[in-house]
C-alpha atoms as a PDB file:
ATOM      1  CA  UNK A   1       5.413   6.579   1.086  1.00  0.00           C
ATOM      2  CA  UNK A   2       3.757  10.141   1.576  1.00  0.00           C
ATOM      3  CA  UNK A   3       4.473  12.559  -1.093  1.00  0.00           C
ATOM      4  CA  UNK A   4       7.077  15.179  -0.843  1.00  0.00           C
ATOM      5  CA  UNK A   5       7.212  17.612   2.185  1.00  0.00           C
ATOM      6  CA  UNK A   6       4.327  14.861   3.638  1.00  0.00           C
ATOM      7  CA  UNK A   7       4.675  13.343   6.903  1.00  0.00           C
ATOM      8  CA  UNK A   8       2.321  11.576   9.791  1.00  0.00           C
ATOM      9  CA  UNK A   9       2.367  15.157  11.346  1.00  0.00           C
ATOM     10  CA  UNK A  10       0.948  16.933   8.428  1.00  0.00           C
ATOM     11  CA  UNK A  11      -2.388  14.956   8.477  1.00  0.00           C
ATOM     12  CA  UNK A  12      -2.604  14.522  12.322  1.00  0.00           C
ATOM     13  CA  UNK A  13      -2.152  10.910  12.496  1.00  0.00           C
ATOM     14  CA  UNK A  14      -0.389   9.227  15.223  1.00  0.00           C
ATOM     15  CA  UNK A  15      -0.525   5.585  14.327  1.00  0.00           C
ATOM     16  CA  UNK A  16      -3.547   4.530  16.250  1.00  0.00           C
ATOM     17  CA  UNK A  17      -5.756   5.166  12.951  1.00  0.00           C
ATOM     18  CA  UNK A  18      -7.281   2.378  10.801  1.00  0.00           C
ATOM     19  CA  UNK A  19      -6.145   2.733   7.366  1.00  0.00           C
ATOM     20  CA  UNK A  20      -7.522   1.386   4.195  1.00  0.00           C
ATOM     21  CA  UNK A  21      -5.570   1.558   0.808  1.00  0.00           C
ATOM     22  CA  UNK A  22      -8.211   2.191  -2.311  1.00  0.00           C
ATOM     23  CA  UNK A  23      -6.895   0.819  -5.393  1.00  0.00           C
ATOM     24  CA  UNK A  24      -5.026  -1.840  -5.046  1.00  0.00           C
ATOM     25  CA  UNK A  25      -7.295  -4.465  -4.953  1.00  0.00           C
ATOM     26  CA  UNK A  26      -7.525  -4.571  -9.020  1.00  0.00           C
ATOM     27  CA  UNK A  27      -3.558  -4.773  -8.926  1.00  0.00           C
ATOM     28  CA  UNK A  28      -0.893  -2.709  -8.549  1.00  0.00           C
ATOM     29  CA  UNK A  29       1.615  -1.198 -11.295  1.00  0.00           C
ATOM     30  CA  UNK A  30       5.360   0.022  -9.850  1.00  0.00           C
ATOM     31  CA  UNK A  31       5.258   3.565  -7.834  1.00  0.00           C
ATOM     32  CA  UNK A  32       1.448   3.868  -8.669  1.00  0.00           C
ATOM     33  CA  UNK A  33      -0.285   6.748  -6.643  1.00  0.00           C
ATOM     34  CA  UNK A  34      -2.846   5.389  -4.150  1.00  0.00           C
ATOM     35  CA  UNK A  35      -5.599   7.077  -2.018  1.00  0.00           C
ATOM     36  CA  UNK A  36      -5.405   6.519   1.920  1.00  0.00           C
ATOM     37  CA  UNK A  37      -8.013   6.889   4.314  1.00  0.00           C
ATOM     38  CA  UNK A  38      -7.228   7.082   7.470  1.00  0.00           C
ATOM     39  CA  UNK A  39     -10.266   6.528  10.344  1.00  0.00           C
ATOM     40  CA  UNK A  40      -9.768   7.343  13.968  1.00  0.00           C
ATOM     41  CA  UNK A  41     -11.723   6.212  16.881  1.00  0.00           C
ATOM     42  CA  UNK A  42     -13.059   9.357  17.809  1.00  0.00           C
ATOM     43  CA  UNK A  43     -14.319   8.598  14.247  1.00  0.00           C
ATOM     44  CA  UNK A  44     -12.430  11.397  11.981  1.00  0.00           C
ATOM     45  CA  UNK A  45     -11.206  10.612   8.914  1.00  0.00           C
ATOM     46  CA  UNK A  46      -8.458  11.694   6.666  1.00  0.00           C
ATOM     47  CA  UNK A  47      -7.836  11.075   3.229  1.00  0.00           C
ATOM     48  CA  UNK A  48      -4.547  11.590   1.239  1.00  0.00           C
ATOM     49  CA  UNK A  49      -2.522  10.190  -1.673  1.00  0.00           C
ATOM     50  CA  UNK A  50       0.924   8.331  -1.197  1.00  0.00           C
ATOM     51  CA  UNK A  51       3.126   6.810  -3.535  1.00  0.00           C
ATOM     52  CA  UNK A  52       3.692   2.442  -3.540  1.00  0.00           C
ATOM     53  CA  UNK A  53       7.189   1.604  -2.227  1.00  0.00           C
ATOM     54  CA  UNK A  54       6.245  -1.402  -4.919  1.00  0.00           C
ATOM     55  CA  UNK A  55       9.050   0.067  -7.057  1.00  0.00           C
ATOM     56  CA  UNK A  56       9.601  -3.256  -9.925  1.00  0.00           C
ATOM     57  CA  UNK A  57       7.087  -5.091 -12.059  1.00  0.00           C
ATOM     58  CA  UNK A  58       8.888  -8.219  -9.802  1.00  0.00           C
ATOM     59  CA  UNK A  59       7.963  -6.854  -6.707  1.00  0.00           C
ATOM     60  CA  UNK A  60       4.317  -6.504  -7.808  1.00  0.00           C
ATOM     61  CA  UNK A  61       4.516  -9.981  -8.642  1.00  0.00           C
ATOM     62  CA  UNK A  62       5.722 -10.811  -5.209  1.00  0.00           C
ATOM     63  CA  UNK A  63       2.592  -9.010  -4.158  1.00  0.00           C
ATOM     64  CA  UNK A  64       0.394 -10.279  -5.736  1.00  0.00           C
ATOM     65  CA  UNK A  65       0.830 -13.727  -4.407  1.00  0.00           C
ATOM     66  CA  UNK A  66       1.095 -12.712  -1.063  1.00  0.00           C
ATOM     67  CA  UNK A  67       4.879 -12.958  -1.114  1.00  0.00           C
ATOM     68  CA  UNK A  68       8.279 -13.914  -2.556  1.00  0.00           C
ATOM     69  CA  UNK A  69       8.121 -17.290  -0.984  1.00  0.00           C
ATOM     70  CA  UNK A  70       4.465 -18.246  -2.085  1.00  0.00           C
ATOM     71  CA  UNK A  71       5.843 -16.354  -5.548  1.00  0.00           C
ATOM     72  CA  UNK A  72       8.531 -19.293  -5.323  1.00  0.00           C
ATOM     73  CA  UNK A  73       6.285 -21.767  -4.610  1.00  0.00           C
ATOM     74  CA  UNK A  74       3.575 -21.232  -7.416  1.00  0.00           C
ATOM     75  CA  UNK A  75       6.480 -21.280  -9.642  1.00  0.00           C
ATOM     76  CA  UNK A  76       8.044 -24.377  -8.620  1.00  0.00           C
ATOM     77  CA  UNK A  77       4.127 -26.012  -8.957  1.00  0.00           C
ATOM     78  CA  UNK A  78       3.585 -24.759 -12.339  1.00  0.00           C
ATOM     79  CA  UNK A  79       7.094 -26.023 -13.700  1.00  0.00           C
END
């Protein structure tokens, strides 16, 4: 989610960019802060900070197996 009074239009993106997400592949913690860069094909880049819509310690857990149903899964495995 961009921060407050942030939108698509206040960076110049329209979509088309390729975006990677630093931080998250140590792990993510609820509403954590992560950096965006944003890469067009005309080769510009943007950077700026938005805020994880990954709002519960359960929903990180989802994440980090790729999902509530492979979350499920493990579960059922490991009972």
């Amino acid at each position: 989610e961009f921060m407050p009074g942030e939108t698509l239009a206040t960076y110049g993106l329209d979509g088309t960019e390729r975006y990677d997400i630093e931080g998250i592949a140590a792990g993510i913690t609820p509403k954590q802060v992560l950096t965006v860069r944003a890469m067009s094909d005309a080769g510009k880049e943007t950077t700026f900070q938005v805020r994880s819509r990954i709002d519960t310690a359960v929903e990180a857990e989802y994440y980090k197996h790729g999902g509530i149903l492979q979350y499920v899964l493990r579960q059922l495995i490991e009972a």
